[in-house]
PDB file of N, CA and C in Angstrom:
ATOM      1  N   UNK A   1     -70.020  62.724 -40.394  1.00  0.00           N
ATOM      2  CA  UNK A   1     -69.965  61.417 -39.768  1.00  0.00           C
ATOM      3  C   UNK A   1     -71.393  60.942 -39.565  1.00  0.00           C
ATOM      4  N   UNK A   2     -71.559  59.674 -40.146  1.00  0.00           N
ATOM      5  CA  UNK A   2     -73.268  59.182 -40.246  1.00  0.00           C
ATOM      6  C   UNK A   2     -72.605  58.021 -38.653  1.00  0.00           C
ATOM      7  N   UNK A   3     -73.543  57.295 -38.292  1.00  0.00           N
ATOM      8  CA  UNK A   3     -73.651  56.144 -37.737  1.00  0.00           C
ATOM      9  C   UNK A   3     -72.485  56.057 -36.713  1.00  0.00           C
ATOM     10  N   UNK A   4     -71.442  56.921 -36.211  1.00  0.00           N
ATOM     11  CA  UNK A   4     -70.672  57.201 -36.067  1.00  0.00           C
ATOM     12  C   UNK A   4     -68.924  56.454 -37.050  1.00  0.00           C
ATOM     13  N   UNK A   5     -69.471  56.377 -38.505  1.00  0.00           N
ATOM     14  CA  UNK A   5     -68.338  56.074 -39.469  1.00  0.00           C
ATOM     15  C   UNK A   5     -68.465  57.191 -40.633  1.00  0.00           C
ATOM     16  N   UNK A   6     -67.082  57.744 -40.634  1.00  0.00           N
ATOM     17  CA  UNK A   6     -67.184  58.552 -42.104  1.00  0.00           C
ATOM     18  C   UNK A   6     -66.285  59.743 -42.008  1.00  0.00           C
ATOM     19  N   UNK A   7     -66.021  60.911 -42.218  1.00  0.00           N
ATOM     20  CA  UNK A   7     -64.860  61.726 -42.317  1.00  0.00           C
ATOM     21  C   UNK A   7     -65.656  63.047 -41.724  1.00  0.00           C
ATOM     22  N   UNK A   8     -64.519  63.540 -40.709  1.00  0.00           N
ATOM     23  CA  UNK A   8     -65.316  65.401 -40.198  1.00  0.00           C
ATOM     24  C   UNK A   8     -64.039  65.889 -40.770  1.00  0.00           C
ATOM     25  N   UNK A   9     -64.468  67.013 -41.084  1.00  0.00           N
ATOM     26  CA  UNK A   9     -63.730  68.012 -41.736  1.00  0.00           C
ATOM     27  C   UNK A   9     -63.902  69.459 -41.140  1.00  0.00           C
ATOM     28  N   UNK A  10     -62.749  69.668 -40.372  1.00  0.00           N
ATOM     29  CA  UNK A  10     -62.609  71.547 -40.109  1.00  0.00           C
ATOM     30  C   UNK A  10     -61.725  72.335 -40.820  1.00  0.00           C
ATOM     31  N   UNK A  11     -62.660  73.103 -41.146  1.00  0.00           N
ATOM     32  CA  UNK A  11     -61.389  74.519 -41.783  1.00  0.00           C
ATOM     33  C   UNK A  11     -61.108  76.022 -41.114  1.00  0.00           C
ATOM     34  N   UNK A  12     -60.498  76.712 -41.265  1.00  0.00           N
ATOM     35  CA  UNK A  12     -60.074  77.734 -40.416  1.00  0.00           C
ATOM     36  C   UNK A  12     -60.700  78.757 -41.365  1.00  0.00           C
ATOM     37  N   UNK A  13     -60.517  80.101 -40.831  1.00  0.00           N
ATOM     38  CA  UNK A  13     -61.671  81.145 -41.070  1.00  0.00           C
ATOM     39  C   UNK A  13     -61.155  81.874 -42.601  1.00  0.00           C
ATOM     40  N   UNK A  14     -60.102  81.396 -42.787  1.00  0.00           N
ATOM     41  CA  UNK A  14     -59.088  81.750 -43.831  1.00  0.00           C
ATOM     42  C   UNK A  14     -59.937  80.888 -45.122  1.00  0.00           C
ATOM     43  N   UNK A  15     -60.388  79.853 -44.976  1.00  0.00           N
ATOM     44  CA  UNK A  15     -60.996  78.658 -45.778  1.00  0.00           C
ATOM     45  C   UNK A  15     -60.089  77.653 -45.941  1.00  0.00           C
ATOM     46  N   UNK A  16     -58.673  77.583 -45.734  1.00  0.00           N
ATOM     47  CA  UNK A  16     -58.022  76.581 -45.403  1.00  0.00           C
ATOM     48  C   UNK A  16     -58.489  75.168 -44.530  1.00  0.00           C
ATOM     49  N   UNK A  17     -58.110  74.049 -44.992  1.00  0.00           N
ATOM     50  CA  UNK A  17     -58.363  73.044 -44.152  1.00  0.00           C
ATOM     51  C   UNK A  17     -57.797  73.013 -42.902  1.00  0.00           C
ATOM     52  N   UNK A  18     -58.147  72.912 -41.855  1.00  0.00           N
ATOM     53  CA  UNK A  18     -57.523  72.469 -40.585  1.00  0.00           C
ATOM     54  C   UNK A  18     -57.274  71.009 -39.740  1.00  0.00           C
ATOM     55  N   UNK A  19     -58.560  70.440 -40.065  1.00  0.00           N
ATOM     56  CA  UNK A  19     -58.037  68.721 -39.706  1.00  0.00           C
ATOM     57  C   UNK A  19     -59.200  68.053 -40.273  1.00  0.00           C
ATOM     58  N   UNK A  20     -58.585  66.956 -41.177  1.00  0.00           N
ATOM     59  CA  UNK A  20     -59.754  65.740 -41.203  1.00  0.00           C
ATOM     60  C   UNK A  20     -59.281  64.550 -40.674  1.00  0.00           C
ATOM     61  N   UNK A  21     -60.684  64.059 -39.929  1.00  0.00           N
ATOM     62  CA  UNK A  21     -60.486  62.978 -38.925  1.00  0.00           C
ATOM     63  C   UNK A  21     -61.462  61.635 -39.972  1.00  0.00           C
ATOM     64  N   UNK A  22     -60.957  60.553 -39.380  1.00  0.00           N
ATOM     65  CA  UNK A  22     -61.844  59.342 -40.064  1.00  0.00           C
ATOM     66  C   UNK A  22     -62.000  59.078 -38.329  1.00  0.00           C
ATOM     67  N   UNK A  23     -63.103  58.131 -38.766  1.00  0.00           N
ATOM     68  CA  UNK A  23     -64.112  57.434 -37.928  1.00  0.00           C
ATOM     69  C   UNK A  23     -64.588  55.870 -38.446  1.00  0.00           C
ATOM     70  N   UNK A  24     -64.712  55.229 -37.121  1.00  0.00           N
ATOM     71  CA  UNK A  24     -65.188  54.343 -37.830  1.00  0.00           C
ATOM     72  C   UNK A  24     -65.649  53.249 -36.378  1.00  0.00           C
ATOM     73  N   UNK A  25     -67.162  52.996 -36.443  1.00  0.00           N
ATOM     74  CA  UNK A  25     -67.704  52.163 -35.272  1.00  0.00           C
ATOM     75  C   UNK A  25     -67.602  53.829 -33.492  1.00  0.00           C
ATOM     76  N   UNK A  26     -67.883  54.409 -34.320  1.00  0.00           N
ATOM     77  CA  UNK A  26     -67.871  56.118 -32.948  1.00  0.00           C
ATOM     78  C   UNK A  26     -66.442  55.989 -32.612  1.00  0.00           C
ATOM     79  N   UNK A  27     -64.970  55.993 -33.392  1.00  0.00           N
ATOM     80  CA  UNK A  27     -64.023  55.663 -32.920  1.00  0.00           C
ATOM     81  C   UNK A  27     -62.947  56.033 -34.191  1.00  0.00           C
ATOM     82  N   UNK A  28     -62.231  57.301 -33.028  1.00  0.00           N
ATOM     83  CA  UNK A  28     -61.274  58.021 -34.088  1.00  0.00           C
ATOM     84  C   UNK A  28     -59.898  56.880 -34.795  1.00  0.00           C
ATOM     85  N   UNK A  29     -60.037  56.994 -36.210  1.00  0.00           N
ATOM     86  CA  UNK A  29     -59.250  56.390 -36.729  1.00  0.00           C
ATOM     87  C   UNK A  29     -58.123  56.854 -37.428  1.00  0.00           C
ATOM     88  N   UNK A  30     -58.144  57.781 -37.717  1.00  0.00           N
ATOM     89  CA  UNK A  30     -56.838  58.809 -38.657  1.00  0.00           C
ATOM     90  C   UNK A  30     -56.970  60.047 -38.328  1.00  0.00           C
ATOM     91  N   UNK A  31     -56.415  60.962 -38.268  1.00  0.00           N
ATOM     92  CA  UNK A  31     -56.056  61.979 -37.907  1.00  0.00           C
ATOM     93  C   UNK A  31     -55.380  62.978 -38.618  1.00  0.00           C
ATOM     94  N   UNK A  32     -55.449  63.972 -39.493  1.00  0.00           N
ATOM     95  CA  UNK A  32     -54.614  64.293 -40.286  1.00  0.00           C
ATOM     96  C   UNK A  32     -54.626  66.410 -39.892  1.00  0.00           C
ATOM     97  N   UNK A  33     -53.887  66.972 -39.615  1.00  0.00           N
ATOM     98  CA  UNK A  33     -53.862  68.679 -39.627  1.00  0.00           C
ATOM     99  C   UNK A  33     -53.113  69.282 -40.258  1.00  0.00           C
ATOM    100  N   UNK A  34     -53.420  70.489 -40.417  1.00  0.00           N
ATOM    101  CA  UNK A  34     -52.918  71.072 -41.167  1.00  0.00           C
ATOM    102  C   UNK A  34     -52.611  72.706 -40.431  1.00  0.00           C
ATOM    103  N   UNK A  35     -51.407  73.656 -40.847  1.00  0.00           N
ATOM    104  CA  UNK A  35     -51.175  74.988 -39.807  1.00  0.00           C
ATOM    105  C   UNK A  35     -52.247  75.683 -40.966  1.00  0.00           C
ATOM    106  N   UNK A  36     -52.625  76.773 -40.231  1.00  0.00           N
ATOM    107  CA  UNK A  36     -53.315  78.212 -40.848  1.00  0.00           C
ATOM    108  C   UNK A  36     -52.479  78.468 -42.212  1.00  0.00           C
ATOM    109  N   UNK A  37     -51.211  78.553 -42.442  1.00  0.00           N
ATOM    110  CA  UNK A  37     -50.654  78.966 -43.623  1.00  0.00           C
ATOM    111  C   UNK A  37     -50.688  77.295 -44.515  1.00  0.00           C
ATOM    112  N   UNK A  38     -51.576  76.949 -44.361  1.00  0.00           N
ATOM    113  CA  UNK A  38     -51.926  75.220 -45.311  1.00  0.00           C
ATOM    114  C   UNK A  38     -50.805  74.599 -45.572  1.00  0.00           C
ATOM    115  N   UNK A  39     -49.973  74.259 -44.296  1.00  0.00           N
ATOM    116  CA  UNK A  39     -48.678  73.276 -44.559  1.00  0.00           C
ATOM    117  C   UNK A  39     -49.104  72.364 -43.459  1.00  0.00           C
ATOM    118  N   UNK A  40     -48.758  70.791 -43.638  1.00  0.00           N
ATOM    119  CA  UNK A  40     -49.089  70.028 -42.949  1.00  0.00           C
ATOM    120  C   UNK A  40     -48.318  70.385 -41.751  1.00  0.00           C
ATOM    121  N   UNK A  41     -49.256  69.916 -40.700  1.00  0.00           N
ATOM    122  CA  UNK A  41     -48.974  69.491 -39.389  1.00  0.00           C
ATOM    123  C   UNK A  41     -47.566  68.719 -39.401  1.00  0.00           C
ATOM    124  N   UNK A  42     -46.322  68.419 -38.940  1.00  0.00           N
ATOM    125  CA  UNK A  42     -45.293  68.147 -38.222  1.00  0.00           C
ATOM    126  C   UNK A  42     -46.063  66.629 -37.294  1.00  0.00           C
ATOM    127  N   UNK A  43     -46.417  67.416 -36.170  1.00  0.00           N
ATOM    128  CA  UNK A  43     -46.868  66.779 -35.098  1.00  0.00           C
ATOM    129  C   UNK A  43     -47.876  65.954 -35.225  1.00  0.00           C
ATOM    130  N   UNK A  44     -49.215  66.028 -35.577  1.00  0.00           N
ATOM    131  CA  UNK A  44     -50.215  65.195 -35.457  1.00  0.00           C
ATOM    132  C   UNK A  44     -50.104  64.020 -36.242  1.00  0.00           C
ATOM    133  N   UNK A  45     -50.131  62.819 -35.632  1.00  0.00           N
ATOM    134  CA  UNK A  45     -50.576  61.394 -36.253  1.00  0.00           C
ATOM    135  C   UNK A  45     -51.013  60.302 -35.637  1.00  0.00           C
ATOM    136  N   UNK A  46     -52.455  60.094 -35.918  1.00  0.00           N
ATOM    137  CA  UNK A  46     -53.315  59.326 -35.600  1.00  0.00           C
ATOM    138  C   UNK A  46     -53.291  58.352 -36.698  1.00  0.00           C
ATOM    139  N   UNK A  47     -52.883  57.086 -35.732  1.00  0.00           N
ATOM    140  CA  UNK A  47     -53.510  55.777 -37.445  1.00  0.00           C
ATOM    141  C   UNK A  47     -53.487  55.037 -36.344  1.00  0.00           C
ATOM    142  N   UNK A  48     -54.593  54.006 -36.881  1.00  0.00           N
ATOM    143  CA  UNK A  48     -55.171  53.155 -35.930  1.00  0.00           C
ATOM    144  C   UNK A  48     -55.657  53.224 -34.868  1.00  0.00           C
ATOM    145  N   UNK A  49     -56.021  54.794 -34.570  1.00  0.00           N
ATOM    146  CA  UNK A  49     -56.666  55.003 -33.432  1.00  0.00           C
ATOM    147  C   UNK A  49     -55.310  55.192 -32.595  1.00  0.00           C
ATOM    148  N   UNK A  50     -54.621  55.559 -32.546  1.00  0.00           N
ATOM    149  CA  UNK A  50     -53.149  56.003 -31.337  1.00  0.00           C
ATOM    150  C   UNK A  50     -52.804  57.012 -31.934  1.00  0.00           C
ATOM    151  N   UNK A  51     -52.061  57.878 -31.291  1.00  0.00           N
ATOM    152  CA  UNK A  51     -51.320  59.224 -31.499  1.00  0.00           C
ATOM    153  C   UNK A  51     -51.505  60.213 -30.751  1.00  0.00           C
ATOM    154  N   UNK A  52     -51.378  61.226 -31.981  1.00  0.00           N
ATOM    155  CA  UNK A  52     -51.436  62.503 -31.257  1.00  0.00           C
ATOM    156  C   UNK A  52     -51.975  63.634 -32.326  1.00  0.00           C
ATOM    157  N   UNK A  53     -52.667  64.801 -31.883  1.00  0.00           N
ATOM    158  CA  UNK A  53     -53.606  65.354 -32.251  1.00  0.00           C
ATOM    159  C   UNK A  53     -53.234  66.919 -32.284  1.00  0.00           C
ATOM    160  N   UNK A  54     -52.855  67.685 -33.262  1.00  0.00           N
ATOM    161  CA  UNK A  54     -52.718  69.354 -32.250  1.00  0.00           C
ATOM    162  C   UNK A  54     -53.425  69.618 -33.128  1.00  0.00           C
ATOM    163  N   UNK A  55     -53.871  71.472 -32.581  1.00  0.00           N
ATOM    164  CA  UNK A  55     -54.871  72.071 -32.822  1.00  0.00           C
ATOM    165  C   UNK A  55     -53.785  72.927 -32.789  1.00  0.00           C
ATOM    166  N   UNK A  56     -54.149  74.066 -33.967  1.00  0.00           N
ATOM    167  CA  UNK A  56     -53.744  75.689 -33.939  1.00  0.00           C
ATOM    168  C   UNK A  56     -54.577  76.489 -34.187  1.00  0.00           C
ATOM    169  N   UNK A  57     -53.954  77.635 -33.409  1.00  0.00           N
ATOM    170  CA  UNK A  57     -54.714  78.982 -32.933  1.00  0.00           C
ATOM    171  C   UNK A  57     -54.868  79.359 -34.855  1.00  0.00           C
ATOM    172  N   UNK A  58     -55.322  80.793 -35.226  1.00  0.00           N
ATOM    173  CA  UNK A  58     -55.246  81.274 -36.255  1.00  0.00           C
ATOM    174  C   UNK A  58     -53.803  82.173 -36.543  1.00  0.00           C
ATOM    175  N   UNK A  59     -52.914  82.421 -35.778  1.00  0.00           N
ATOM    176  CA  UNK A  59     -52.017  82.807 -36.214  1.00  0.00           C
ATOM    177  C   UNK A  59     -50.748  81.720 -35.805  1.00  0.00           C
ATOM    178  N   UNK A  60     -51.303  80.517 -36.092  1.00  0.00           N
ATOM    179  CA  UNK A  60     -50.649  79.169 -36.256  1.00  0.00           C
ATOM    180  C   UNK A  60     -49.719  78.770 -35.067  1.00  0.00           C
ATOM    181  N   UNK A  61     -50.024  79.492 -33.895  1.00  0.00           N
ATOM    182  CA  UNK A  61     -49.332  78.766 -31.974  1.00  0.00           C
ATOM    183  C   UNK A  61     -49.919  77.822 -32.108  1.00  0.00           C
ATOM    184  N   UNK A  62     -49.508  76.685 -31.769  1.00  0.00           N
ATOM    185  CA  UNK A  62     -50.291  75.736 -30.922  1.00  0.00           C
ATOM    186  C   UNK A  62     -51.343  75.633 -29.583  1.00  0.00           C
ATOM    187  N   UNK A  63     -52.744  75.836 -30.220  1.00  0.00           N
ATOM    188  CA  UNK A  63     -53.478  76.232 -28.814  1.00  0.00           C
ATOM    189  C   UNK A  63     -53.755  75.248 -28.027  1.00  0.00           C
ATOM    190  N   UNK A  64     -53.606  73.778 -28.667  1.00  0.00           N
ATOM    191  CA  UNK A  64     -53.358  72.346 -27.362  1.00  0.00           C
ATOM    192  C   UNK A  64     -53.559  70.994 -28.525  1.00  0.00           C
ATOM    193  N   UNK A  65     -53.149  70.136 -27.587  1.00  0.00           N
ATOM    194  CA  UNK A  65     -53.678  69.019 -28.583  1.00  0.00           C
ATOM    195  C   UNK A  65     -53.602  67.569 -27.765  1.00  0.00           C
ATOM    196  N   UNK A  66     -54.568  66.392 -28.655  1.00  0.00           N
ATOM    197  CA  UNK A  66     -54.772  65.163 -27.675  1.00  0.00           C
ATOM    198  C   UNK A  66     -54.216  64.445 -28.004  1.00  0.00           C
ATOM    199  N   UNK A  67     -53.984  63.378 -26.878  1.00  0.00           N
ATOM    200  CA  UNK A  67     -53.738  62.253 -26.953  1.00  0.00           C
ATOM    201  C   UNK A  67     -54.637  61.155 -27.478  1.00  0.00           C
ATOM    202  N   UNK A  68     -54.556  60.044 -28.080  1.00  0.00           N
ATOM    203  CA  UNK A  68     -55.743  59.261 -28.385  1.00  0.00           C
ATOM    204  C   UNK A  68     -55.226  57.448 -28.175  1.00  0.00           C
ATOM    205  N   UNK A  69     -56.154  56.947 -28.032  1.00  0.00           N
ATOM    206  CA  UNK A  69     -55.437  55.194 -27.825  1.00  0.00           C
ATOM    207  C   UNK A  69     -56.784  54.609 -27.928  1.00  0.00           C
ATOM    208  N   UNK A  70     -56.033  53.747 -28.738  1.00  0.00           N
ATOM    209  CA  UNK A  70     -57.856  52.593 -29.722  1.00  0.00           C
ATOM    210  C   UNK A  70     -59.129  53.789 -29.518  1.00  0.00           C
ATOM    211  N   UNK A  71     -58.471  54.505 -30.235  1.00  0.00           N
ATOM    212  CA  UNK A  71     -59.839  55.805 -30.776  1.00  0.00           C
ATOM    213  C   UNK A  71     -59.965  56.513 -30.241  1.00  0.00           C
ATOM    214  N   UNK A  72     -60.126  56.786 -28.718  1.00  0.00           N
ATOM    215  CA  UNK A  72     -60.855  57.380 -27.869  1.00  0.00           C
ATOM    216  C   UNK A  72     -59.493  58.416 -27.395  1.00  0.00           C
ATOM    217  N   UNK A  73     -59.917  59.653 -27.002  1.00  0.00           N
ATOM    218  CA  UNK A  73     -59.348  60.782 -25.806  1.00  0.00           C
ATOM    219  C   UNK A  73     -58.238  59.858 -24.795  1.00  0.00           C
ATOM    220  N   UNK A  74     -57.090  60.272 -25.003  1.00  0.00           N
ATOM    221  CA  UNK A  74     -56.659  60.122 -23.729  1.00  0.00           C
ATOM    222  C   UNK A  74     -55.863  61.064 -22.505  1.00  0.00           C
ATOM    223  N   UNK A  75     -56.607  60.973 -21.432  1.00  0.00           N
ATOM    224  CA  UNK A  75     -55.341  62.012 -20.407  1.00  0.00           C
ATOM    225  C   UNK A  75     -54.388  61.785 -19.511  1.00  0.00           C
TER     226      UNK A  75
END
């Protein structure tokens, strides 16, 4: 992510992808995950900056995940 616009990318220790996020103006725009065994996420969907976000452990629990609204964290 330059300028705060452009794509982060995490992968899990396996080398699997785990989530790529878009950005755009410092402000989450898409959202996309993936479990440890590289099958999409169920749960997570971010577009337009709203949704929802999970994160998994490495033996693919759900270790938490966010809320988001016009980009930003929500609690």
């Amino acid at each position: 992510v330059k300028d705060g616009n452009g794509v982060s990318v995490f992968y899990y220790e396996n080398g699997k992808k785990q989530m790529e996020r878009n950005y755009k103006d410092g402000k989450l725009v898409t959202s996309f995950a993936w479990k440890p065994n590289g099958k999409k996420c169920p749960v997570t969907n971010v577009a337009n900056g709203n949704g929802v976000q999970v994160w998994y452990n490495k033996d693919g629990k759900e270790s938490f995940r966010d809320t988001f609204k016009y980009g930003e964290r929500f609690d």
